[in-house]
N, C-alpha and C. Protein backbone atom coordinates (compact mmCIF):
# COMPACT_ATOMS: atom_id res chain seq x y z
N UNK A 1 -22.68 -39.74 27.12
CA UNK A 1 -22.57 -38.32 26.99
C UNK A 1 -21.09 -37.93 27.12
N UNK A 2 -20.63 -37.22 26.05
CA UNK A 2 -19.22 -36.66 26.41
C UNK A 2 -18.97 -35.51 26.76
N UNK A 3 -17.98 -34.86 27.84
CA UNK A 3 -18.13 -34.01 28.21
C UNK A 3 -16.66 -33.14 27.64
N UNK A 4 -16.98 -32.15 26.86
CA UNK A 4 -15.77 -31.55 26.26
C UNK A 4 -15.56 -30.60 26.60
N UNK A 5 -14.05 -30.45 26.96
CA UNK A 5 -13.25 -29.88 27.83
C UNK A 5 -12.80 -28.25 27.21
N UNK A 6 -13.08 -27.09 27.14
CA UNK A 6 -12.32 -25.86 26.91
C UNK A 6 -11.51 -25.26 27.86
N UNK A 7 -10.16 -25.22 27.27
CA UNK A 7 -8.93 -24.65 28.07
C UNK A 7 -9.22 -23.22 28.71
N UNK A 8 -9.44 -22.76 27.08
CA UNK A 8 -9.62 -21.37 27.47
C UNK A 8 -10.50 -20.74 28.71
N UNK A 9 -11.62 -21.50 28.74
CA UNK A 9 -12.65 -21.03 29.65
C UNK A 9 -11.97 -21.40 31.04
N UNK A 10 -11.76 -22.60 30.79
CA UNK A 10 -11.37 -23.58 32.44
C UNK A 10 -10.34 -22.55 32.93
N UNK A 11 -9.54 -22.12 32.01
CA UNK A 11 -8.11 -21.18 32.62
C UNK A 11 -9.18 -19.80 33.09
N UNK A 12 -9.66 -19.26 32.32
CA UNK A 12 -10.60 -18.13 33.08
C UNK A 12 -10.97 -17.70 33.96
N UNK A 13 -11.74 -19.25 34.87
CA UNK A 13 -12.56 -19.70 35.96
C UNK A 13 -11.67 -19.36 36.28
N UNK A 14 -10.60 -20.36 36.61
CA UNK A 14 -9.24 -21.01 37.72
C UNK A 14 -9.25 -19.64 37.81
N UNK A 15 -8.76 -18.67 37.05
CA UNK A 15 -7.77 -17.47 37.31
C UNK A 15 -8.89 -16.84 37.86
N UNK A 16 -9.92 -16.80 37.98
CA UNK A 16 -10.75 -15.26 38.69
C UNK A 16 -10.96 -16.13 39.92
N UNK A 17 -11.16 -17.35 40.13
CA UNK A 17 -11.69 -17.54 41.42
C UNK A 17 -10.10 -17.50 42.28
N UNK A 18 -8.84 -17.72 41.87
CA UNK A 18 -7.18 -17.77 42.34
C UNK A 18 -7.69 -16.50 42.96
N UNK A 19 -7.77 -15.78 41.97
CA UNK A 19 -7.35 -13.76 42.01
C UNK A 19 -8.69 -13.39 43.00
N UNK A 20 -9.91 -14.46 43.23
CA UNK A 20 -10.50 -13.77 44.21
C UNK A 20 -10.54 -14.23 45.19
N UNK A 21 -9.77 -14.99 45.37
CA UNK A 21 -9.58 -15.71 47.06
C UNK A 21 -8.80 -14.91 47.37
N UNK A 22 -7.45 -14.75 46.85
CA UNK A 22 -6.37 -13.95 46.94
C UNK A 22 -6.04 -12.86 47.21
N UNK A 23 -7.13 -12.25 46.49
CA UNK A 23 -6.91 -10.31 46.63
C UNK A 23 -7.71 -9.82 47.11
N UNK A 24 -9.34 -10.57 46.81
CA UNK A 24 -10.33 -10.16 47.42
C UNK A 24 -11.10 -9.40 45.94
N UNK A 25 -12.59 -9.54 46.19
CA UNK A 25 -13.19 -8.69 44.56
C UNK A 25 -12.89 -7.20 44.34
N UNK A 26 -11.97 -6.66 45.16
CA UNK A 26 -11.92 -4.83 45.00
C UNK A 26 -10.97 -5.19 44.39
N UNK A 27 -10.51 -5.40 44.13
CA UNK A 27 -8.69 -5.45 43.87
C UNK A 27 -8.84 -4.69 42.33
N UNK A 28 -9.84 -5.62 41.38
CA UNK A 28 -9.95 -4.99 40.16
C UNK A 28 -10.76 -3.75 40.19
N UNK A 29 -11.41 -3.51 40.96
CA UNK A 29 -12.07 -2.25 40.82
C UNK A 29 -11.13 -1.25 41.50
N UNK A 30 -9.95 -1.55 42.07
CA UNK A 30 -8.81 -0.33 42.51
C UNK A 30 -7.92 -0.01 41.21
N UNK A 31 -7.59 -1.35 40.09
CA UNK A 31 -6.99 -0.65 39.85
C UNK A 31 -6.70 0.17 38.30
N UNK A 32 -6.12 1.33 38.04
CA UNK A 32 -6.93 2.40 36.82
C UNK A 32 -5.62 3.00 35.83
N UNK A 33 -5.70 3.31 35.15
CA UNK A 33 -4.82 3.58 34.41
C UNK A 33 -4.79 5.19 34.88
N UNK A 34 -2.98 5.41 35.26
CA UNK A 34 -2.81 6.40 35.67
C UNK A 34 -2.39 7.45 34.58
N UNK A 35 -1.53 7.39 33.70
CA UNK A 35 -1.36 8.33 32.32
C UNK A 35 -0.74 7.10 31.46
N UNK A 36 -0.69 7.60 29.73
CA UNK A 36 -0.53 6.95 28.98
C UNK A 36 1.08 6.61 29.15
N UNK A 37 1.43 5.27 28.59
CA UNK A 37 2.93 4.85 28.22
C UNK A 37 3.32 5.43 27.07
N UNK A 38 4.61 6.72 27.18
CA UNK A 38 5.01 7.03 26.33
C UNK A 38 5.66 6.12 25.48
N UNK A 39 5.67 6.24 23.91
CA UNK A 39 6.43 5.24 23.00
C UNK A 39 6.10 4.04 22.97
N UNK A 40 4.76 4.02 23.11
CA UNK A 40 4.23 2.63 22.70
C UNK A 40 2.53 2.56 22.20
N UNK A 41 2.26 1.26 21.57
CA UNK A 41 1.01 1.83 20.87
C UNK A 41 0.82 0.12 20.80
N UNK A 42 -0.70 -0.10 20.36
CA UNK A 42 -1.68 -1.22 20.58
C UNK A 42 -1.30 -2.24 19.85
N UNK A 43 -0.80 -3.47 19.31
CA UNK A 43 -1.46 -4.40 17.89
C UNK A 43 -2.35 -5.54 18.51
N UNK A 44 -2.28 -6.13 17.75
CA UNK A 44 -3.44 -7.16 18.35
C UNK A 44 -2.23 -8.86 17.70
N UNK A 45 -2.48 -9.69 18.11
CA UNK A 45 -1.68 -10.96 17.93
C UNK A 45 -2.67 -11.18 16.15
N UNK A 46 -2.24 -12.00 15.54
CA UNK A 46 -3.26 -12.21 14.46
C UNK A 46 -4.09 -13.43 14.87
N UNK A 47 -5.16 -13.76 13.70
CA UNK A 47 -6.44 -14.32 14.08
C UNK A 47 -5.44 -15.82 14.44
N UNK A 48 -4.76 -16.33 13.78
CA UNK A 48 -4.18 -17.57 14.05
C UNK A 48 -3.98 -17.68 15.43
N UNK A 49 -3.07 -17.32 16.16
CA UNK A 49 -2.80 -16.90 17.42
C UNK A 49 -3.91 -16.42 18.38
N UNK A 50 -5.01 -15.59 18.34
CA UNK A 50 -6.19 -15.33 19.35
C UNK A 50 -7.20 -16.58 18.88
N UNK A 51 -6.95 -18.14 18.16
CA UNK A 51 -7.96 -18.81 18.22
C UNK A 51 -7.20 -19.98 18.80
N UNK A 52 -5.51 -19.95 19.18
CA UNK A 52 -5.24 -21.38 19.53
C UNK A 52 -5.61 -21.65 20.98
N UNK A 53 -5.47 -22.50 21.39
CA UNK A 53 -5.71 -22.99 22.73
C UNK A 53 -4.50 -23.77 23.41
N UNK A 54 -3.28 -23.39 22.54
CA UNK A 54 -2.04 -23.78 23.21
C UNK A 54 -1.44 -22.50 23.21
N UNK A 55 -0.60 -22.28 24.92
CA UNK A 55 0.40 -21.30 24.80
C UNK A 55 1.30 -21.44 23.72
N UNK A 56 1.63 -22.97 23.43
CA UNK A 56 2.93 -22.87 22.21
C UNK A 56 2.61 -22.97 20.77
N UNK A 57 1.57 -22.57 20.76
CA UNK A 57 1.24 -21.82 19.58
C UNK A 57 1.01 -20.71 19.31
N UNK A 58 1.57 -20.07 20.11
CA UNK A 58 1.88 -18.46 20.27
C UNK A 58 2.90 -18.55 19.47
N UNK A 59 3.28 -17.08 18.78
CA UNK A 59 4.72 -16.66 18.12
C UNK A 59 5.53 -16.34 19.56
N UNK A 60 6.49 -16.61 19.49
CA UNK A 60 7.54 -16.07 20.77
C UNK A 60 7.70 -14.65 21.08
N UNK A 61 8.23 -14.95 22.26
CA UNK A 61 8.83 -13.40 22.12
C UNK A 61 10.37 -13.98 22.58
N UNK A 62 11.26 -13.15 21.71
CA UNK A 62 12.54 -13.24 22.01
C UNK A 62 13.44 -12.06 22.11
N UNK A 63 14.65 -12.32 22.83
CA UNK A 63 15.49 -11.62 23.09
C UNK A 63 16.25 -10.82 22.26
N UNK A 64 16.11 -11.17 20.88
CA UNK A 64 17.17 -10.31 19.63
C UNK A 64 16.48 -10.68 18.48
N UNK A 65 16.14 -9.98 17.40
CA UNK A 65 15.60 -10.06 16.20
C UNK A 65 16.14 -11.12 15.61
N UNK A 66 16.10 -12.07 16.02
CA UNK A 66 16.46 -13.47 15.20
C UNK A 66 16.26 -14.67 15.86
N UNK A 67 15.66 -15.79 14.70
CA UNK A 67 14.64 -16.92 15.29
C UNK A 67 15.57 -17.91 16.40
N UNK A 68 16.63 -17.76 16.39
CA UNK A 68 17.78 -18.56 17.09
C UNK A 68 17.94 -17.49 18.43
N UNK A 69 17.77 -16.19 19.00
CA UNK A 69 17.78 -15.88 19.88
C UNK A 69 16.89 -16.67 21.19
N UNK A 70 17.20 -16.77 22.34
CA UNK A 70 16.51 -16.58 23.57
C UNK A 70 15.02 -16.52 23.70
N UNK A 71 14.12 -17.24 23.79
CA UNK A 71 13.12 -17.36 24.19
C UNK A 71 12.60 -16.43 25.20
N UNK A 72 11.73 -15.43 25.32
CA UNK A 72 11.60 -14.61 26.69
C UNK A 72 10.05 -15.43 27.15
N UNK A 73 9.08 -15.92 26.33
CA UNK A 73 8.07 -16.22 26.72
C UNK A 73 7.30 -15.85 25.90
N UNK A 74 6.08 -15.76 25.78
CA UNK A 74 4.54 -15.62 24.83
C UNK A 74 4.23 -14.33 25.24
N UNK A 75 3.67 -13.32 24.39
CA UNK A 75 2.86 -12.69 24.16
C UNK A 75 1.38 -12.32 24.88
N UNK A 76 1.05 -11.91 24.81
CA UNK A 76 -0.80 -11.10 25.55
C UNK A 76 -1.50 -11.17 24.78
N UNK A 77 -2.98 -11.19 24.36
CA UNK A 77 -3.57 -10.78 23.21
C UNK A 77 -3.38 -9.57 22.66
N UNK A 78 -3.22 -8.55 23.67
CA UNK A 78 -2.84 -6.99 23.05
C UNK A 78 -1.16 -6.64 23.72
N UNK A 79 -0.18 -6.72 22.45
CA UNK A 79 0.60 -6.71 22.20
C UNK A 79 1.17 -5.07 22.07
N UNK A 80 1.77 -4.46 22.75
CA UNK A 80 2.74 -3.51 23.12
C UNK A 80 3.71 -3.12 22.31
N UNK A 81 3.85 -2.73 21.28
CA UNK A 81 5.06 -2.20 20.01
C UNK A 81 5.75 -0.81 20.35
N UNK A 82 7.08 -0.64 20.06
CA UNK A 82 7.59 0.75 20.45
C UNK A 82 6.63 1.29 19.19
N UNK A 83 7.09 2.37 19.42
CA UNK A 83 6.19 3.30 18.43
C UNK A 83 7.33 4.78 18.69
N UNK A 84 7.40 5.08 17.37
CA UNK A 84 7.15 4.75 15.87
C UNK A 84 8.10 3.06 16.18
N UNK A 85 7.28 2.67 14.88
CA UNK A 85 7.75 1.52 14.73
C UNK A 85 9.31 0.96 14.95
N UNK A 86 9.73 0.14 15.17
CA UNK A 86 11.07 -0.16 15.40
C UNK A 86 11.29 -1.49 14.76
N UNK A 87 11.70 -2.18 13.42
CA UNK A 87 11.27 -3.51 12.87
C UNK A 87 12.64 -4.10 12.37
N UNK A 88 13.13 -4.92 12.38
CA UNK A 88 14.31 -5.21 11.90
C UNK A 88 14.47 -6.67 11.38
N UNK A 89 14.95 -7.55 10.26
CA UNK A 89 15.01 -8.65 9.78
C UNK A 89 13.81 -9.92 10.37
N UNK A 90 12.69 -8.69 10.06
CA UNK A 90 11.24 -9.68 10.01
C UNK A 90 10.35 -9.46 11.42
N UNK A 91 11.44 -8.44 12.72
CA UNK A 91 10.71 -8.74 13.98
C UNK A 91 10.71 -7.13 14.03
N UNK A 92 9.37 -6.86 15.21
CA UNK A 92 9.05 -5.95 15.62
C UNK A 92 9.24 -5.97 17.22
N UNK A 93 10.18 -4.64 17.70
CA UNK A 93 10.38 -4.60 18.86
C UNK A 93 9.08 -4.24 19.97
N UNK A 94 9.21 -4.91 21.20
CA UNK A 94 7.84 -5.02 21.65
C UNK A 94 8.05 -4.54 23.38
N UNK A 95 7.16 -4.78 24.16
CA UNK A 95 7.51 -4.43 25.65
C UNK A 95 6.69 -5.54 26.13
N UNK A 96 7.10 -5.97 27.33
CA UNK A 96 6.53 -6.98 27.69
C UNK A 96 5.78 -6.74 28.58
N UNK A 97 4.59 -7.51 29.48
CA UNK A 97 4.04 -6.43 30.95
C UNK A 97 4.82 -5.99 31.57
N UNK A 98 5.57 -7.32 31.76
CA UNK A 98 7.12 -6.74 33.34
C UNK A 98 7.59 -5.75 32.56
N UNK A 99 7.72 -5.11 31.68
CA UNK A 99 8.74 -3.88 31.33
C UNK A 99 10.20 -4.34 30.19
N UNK A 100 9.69 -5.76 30.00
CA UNK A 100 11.42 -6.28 29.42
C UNK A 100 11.10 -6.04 27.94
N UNK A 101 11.97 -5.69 27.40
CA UNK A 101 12.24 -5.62 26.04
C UNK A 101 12.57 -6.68 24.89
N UNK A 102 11.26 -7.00 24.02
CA UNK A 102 11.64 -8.12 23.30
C UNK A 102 11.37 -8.15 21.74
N UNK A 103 11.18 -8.97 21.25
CA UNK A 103 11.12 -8.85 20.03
C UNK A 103 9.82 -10.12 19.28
N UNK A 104 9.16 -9.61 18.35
CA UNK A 104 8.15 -10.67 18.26
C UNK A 104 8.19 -10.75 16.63
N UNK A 105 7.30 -11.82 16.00
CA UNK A 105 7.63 -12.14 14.06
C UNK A 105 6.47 -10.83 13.58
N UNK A 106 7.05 -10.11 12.96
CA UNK A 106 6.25 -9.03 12.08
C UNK A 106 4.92 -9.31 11.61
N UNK A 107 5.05 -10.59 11.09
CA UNK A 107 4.14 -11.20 10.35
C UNK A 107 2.87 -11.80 11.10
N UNK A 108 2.98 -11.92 12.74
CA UNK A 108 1.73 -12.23 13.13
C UNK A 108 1.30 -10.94 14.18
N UNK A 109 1.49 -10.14 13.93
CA UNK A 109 0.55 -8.96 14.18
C UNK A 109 -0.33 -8.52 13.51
N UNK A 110 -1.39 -7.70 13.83
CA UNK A 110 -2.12 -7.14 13.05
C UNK A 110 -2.54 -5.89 13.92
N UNK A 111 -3.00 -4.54 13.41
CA UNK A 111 -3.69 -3.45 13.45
C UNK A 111 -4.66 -3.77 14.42
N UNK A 112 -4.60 -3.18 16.29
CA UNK A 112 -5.53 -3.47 17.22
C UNK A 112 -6.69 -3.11 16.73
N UNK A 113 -7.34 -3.98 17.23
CA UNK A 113 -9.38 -3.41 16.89
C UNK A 113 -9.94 -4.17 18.39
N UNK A 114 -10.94 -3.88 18.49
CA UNK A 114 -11.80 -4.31 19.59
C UNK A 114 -12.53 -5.71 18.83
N UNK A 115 -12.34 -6.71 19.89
CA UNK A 115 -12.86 -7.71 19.11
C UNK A 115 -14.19 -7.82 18.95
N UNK A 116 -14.91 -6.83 19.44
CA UNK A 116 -16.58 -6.81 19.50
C UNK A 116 -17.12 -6.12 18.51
N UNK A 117 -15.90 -5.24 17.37
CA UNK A 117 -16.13 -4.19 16.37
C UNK A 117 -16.56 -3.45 16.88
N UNK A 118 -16.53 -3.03 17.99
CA UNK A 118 -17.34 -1.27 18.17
C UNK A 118 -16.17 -0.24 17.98
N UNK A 119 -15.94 0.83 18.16
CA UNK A 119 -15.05 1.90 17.97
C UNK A 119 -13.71 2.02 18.82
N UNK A 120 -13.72 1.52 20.38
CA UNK A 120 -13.01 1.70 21.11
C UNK A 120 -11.57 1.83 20.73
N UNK A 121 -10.34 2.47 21.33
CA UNK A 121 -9.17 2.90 21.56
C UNK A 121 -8.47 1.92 22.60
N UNK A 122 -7.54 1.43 21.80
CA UNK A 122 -6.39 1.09 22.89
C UNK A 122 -5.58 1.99 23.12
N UNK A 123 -4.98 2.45 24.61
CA UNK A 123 -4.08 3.28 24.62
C UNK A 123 -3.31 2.48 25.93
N UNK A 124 -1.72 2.19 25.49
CA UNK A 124 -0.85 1.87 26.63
C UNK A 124 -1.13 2.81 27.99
N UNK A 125 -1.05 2.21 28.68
CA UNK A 125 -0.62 3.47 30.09
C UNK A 125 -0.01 2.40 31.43
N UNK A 126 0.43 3.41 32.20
CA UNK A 126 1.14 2.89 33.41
C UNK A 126 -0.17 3.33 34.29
N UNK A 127 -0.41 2.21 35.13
CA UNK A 127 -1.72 1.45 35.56
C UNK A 127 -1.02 1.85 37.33
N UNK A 128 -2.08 2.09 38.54
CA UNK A 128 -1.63 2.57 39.56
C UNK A 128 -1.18 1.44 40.11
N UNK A 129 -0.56 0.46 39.73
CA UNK A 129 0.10 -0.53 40.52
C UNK A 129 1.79 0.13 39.79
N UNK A 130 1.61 0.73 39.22
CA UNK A 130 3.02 1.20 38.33
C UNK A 130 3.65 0.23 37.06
N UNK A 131 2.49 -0.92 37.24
CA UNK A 131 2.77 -1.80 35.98
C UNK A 131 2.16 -1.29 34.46
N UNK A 132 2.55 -2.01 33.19
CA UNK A 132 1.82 -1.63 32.25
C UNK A 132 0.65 -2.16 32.07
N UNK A 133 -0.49 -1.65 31.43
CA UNK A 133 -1.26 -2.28 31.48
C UNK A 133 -2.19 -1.43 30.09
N UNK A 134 -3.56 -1.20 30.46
CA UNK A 134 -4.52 -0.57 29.02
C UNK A 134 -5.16 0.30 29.00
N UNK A 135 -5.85 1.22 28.60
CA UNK A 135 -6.64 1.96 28.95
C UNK A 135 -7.65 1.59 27.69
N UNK A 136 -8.53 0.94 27.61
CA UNK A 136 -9.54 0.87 26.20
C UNK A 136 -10.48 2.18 26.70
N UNK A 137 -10.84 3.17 25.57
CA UNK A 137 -11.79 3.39 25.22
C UNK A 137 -12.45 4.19 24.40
């Protein structure tokens, strides 16, 4: 019998049982989106990217609209764009959770949707920890 291994899930587990030793189970039920983030608006990573199972198969996020800039790190599934758009030699300027300013490839975004197809709204907002975070609905 072989027993086959999913990242995705295994990282899931790990992270809710970490976050509930840690914080305790209220933690997520404290915390709420306090008003929306001005100048910013939803995309979603494209399908390539929400099916890999490697972080480095993420598109980057980098420091300056060009593939030779600075590495800042990977992306979220729901991806943070200034708004109105801000796009320059192929990259779209982006926000990161921490607040840093980066830049990601034009070409693997796509138009947020709920991945369940129902109707819901993404809307940025500053979350009562004062971080960014989501408001779906």
């Amino acid at each position: 019998m072989k027993l086959q291994f999913n990242l995705g899930v295994f990282t899931l587990i790990a992270f809710t049982l970490v976050a509930a030793s840690t914080f305790g189970p209220s933690v997520a039920n404290a915390l709420t989106a306090v008003q929306p983030a001005p100048g910013l608006a939803c995309m979603s990573l494209d399908s390539q990217a929400l099916q890999t199972m490697q972080q480095s198969d993420l598109p980057p996020v980098l420091s300056a609209p060009n593939p030779s800039a600075a590495r800042l790190g990977y992306p979220s599934a729901i991806v943070f764009v200034k708004w109105p758009l801000v796009q320059q030699s192929g990259y779209t300027e982006m926000e990161r959770l921490n607040g840093q300013t980066g830049w990601i490839a034009t070409n693997r975004l796509t138009t947020w949707h709920p991945l369940n197809g129902g109707n819901a709204r993404c809307v940025p907002a500053i979350m009562s920890n004062g971080r960014l975070g989501t408001s779906i609905h």
